[in-house]
C-alpha atoms as a PDB file:
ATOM      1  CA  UNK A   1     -75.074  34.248  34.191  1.00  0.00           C
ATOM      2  CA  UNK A   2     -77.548  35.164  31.689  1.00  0.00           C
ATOM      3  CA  UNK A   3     -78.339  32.852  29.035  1.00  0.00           C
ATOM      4  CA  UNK A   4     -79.743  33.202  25.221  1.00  0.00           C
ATOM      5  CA  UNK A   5     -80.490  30.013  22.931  1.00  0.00           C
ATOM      6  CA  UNK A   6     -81.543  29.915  19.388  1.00  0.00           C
ATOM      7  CA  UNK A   7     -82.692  27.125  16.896  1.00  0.00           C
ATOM      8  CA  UNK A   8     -84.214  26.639  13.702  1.00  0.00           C
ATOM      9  CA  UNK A   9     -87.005  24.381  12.078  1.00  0.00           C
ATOM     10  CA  UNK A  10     -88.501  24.144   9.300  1.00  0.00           C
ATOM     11  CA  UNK A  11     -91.733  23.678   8.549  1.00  0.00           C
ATOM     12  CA  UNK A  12     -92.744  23.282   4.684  1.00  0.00           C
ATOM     13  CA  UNK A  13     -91.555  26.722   2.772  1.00  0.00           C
ATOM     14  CA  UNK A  14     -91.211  28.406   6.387  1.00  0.00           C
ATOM     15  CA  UNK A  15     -88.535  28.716   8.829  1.00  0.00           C
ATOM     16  CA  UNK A  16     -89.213  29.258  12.172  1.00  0.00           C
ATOM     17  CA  UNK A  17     -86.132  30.776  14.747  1.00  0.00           C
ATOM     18  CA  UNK A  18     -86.908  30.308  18.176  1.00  0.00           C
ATOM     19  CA  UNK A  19     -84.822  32.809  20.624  1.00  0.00           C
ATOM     20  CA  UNK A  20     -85.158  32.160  23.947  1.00  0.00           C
ATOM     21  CA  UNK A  21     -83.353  33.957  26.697  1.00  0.00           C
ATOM     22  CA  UNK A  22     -82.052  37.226  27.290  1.00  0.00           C
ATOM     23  CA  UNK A  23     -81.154  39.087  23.559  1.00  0.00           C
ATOM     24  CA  UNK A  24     -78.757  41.680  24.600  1.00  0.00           C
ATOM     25  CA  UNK A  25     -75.662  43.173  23.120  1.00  0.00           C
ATOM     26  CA  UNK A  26     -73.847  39.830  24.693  1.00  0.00           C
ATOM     27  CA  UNK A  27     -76.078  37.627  22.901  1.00  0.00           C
ATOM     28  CA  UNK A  28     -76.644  39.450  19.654  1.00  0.00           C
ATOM     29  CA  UNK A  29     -73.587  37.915  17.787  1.00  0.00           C
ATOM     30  CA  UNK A  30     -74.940  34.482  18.679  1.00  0.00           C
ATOM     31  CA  UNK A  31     -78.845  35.404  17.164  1.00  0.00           C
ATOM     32  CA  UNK A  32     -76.832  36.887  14.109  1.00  0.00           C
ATOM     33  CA  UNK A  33     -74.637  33.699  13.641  1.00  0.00           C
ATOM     34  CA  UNK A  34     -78.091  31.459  13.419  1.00  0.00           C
ATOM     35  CA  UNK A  35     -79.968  34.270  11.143  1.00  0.00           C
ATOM     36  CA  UNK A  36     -76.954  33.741   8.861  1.00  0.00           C
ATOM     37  CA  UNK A  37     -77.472  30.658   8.541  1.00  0.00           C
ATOM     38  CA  UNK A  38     -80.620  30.527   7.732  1.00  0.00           C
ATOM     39  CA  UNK A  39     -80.257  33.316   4.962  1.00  0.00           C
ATOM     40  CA  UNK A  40     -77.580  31.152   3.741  1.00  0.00           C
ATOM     41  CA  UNK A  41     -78.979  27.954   3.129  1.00  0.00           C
ATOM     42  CA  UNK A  42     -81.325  29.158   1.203  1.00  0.00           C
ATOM     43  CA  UNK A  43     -84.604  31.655   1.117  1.00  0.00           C
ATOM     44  CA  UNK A  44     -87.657  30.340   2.364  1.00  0.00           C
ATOM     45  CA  UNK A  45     -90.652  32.086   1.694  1.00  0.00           C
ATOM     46  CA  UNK A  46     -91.449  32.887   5.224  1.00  0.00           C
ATOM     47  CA  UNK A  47     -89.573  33.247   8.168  1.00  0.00           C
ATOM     48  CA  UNK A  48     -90.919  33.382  11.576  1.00  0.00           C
ATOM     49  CA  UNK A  49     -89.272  34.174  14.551  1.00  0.00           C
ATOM     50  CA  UNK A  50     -90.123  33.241  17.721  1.00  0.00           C
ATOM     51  CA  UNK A  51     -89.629  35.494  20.357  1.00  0.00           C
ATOM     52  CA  UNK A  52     -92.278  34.187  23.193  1.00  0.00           C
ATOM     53  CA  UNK A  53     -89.823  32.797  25.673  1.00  0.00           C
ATOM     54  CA  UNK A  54     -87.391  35.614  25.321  1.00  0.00           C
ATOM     55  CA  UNK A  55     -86.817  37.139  29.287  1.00  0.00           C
ATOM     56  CA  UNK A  56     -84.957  40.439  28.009  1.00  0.00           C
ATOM     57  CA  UNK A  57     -84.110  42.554  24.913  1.00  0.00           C
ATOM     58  CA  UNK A  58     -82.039  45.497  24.502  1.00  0.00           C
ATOM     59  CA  UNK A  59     -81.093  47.887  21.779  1.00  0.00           C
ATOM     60  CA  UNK A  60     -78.681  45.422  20.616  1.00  0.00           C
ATOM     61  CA  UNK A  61     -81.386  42.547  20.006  1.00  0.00           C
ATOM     62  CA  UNK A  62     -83.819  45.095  18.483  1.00  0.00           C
ATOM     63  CA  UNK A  63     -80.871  46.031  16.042  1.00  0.00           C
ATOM     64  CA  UNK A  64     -80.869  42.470  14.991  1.00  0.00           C
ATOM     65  CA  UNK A  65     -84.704  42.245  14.737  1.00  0.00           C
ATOM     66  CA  UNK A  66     -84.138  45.122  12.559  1.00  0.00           C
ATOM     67  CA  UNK A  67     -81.362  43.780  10.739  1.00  0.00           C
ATOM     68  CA  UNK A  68     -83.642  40.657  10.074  1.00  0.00           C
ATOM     69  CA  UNK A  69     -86.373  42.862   8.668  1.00  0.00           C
ATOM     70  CA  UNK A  70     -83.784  44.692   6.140  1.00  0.00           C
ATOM     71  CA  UNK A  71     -82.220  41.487   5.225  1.00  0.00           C
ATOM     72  CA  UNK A  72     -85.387  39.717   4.201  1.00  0.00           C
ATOM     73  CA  UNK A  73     -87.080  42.645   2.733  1.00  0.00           C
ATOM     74  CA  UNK A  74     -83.435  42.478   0.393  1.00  0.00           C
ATOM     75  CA  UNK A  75     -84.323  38.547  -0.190  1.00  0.00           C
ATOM     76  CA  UNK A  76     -88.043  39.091  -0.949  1.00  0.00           C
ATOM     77  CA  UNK A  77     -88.936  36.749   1.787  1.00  0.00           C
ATOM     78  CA  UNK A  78     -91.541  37.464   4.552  1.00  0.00           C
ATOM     79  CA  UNK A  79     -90.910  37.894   7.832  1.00  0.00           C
ATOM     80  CA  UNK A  80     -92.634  37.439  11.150  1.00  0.00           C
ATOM     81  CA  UNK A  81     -92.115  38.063  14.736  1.00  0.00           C
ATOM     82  CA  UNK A  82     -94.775  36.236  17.049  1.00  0.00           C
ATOM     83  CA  UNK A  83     -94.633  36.434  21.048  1.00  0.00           C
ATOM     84  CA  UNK A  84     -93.725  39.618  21.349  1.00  0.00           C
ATOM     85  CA  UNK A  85     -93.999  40.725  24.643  1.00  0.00           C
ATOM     86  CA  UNK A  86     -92.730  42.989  27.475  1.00  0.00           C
ATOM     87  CA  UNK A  87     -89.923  45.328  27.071  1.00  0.00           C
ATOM     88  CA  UNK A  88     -89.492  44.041  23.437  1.00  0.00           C
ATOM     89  CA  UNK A  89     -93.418  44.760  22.631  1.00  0.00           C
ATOM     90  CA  UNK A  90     -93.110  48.554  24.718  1.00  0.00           C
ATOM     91  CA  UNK A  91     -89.828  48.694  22.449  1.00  0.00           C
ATOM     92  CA  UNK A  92     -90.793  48.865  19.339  1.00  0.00           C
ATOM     93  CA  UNK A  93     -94.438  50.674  20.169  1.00  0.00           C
ATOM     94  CA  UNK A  94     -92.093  53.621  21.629  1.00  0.00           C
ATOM     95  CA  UNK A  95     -89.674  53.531  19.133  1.00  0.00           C
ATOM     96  CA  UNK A  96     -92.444  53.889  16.376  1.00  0.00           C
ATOM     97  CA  UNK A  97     -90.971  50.545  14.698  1.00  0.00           C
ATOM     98  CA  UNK A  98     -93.994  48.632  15.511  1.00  0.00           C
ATOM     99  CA  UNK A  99     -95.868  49.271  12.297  1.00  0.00           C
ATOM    100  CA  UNK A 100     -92.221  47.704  10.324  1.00  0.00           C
ATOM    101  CA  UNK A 101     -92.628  44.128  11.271  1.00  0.00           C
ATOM    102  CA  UNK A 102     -95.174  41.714  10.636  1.00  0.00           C
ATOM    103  CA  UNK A 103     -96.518  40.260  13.916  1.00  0.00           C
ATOM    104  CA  UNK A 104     -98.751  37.223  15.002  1.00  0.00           C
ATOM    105  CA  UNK A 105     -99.206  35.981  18.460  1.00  0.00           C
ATOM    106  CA  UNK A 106     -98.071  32.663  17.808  1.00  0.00           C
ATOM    107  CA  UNK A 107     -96.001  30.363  15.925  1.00  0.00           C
ATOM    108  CA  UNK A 108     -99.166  28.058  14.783  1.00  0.00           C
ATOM    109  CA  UNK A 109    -101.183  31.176  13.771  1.00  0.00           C
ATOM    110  CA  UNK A 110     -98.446  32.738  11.716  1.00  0.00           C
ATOM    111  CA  UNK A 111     -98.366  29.117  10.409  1.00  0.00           C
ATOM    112  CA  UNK A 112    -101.584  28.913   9.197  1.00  0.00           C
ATOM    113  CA  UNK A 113    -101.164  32.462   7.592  1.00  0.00           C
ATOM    114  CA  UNK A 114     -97.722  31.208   5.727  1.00  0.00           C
END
């Protein structure tokens, strides 16, 4: 059985999801319950998700990513992915959406740019 987790901490004015886990159209609802959340409880002025342990994304996780992107551009808060990787990183360099989100290749250096 595939599996998908997803936390938050915070870290100053920046919030930092970590996904780990296949993001698939199974797992989407569960990523979309946390972002939610965080857009709920308030807007930070980064956040930074962490997608370095995820195994597998589909076109249902990337519509999330994507839904992230449009939601924060909405909020005025920045957003960044960091460990992208595999399928994901060939996703979104095929799909032309590359160029759309800010990316660093870890959590501690998009830290340090927050």
């Amino acid at each position: 059985m595939p599996f998908f987790t997803v936390s938050s901490d915070v870290y100053g004015t920046t919030l930092v999801v970590h996904a780990s886990g296949e993001l698939d159209y199974g797992h989407a609802p569960v990523f979309r319950s946390e972002m939610t959340r965080v857009w709920e409880a308030g807007t930070p002025a980064t956040v930074v998700i962490d997608l370095a342990a995820l195994t597998f994304c589909d076109s249902a996780g990337v519509a999330e990513l994507i839904w992230s992107l449009q939601r924060s551009r909405a909020l005025g808060t920045r957003l960044v992915l960091t460990g992208v990787h595999g399928t994901l990183e060939r996703i979104l360099a095929i799909t032309g959406l590359r160029p759309s989100f800010e990316v660093s290749p870890t959590v501690e250096e998009a830290l340090g740019e927050a």
